[in-house]
Protein backbone atom coordinates (compact mmCIF):
# COMPACT_ATOMS: atom_id res chain seq x y z
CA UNK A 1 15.87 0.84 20.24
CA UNK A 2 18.14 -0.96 22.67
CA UNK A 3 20.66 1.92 22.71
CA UNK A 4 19.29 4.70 23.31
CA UNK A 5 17.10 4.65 26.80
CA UNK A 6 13.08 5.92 26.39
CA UNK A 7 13.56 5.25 22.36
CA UNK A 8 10.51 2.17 22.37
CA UNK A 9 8.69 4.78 24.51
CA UNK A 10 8.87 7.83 21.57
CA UNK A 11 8.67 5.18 19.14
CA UNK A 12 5.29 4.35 20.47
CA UNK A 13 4.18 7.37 21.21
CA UNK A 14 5.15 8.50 17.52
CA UNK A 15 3.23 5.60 16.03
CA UNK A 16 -0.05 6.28 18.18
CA UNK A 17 -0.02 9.66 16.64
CA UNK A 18 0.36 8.66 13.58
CA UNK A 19 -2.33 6.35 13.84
CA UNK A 20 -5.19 8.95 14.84
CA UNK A 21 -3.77 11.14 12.42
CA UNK A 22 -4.32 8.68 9.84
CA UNK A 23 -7.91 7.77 11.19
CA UNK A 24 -8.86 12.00 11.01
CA UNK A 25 -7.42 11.95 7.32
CA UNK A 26 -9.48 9.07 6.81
CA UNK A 27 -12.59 11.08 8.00
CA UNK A 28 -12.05 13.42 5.37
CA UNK A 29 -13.06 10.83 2.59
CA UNK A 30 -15.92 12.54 0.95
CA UNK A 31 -14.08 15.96 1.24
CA UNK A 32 -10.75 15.42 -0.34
CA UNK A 33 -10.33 13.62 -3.76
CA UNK A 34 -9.08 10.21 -3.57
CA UNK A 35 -5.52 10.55 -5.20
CA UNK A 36 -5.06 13.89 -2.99
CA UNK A 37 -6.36 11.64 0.08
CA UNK A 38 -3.91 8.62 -1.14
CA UNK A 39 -1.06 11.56 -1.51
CA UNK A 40 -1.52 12.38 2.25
CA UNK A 41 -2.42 9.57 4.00
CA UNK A 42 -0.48 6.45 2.17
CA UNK A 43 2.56 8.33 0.82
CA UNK A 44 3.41 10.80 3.12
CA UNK A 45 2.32 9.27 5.83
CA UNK A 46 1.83 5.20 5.53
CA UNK A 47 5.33 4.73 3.55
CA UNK A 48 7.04 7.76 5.42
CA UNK A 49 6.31 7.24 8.89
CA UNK A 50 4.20 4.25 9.56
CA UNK A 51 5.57 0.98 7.81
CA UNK A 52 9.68 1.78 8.86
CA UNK A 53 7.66 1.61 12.62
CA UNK A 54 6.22 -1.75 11.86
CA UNK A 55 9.15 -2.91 10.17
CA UNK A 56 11.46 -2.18 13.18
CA UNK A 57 9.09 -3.97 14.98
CA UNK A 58 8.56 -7.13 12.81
CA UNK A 59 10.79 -9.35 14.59
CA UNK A 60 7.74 -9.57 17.58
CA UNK A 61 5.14 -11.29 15.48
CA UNK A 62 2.92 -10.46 18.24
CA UNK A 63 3.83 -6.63 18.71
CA UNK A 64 3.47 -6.51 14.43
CA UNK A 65 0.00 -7.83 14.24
CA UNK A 66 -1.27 -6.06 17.56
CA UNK A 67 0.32 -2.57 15.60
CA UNK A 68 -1.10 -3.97 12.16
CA UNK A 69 -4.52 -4.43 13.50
CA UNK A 70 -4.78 -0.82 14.87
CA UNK A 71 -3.68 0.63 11.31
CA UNK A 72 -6.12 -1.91 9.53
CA UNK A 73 -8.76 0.00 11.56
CA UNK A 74 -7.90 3.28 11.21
CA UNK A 75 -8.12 2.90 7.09
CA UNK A 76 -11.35 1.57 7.61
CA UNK A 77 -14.02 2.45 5.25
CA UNK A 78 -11.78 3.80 3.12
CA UNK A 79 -9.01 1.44 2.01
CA UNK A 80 -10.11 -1.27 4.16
CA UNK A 81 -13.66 -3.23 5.33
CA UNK A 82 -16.42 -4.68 3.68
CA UNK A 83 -17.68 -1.56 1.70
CA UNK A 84 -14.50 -1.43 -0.60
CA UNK A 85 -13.88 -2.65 -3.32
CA UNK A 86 -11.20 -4.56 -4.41
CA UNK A 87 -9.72 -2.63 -7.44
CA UNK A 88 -9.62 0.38 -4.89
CA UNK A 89 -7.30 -1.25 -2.13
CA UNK A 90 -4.42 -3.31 -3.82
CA UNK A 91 -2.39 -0.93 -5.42
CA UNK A 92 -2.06 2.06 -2.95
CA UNK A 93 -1.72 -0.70 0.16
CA UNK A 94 0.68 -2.68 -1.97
CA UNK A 95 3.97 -2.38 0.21
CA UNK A 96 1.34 -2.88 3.95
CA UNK A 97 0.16 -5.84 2.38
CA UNK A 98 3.48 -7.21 1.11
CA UNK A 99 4.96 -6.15 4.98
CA UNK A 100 1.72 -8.46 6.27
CA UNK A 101 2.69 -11.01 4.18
CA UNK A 102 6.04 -11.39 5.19
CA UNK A 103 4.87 -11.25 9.29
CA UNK A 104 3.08 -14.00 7.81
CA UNK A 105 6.04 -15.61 6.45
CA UNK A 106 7.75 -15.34 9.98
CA UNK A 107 4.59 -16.59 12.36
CA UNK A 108 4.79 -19.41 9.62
CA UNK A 109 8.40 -20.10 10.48
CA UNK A 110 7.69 -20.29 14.09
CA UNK A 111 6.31 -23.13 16.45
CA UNK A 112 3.13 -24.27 15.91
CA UNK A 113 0.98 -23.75 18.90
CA UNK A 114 -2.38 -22.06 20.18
CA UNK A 115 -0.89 -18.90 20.06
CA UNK A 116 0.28 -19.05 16.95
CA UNK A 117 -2.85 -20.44 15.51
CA UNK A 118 -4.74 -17.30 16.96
CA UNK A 119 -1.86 -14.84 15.43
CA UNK A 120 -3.26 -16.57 12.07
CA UNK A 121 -6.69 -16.00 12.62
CA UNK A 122 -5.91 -12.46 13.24
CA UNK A 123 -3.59 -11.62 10.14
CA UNK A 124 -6.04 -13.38 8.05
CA UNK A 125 -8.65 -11.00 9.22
CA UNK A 126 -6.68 -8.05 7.96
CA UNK A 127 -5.81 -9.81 4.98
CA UNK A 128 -9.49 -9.83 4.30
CA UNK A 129 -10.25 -6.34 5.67
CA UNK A 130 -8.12 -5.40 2.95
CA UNK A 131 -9.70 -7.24 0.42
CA UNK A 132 -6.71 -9.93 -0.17
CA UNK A 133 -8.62 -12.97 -0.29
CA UNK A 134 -5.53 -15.45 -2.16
CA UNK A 135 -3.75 -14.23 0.72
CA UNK A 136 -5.84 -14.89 2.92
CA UNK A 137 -6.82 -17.99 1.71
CA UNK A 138 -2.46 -19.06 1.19
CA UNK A 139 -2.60 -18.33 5.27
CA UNK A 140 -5.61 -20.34 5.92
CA UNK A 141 -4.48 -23.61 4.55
CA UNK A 142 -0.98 -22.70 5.86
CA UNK A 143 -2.48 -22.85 8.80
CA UNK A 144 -4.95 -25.27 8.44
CA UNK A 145 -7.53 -22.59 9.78
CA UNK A 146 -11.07 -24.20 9.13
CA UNK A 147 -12.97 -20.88 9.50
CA UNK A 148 -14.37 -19.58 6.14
CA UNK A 149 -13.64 -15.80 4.89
């Protein structure tokens, strides 16, 4: 990103397409059958073009849970919120889950201050948006956040 000038600019731009492509995939829920919806929207597009964004961005811990949040929204209803079911989301969401849990890893790493504390609150909010409550929970009392899920 460094070397080549404009390259966070078409990264970004890149991603924010992605991301309302994702959320117009998403829309076609009770269209498309689930593993032909999974096909599109979490291999061809999560794994392909999505998570390689957020993993050249994971050394900002602030930048990766910003970017995190707005894909935990745009899979809402269908791999993430409170109207899914857990058995649905852990398996195709495996690898964004395991790339959330090592953000957490790194905001665990770092000083321990406000900001941090309110990084916490927000991972942990995905966490349980996508149904990971041990997670969650590991992040709580990592944190020492008092709020309940």
């Amino acid at each position: 990103m460094d070397a080549v000038p404009n390259a966070a600019r078409v990264a970004a731009y890149r991603y924010g397409a992605a991301l309302r492509l994702m959320r117009n995939i998403c829309m076609w829920k009770d269209i498309l059958a689930m593993p032909v919806l999974e096909k599109i929207a979490l291999d061809q597009l999560l794994s392909a073009k999505i998570l390689p964004h957020l993993r050249s961005m994971q050394s900002n811990v602030h930048d990766a849970i910003y970017r995190s949040e707005r894909l935990v929204t745009s899979l809402s209803d269908v791999w993430s919120g409170p109207t899914v079911t857990g058995d649905k989301s852990r398996k195709p969401l495996e690898s964004f889950v395991d790339y959330l849990l090592s953000v957490g890893r790194r905001l665990s790493g770092g000083p321990e201050n406000e900001t941090g504390y309110k990084l916490a609150r927000r991972l942990k909010k995905m966490l349980v948006d996508l149904n990971e409550y041990d997670e969650a929970r590991a992040i709580s009392r990592t944190f020492k956040l008092k709020e309940a899920l």
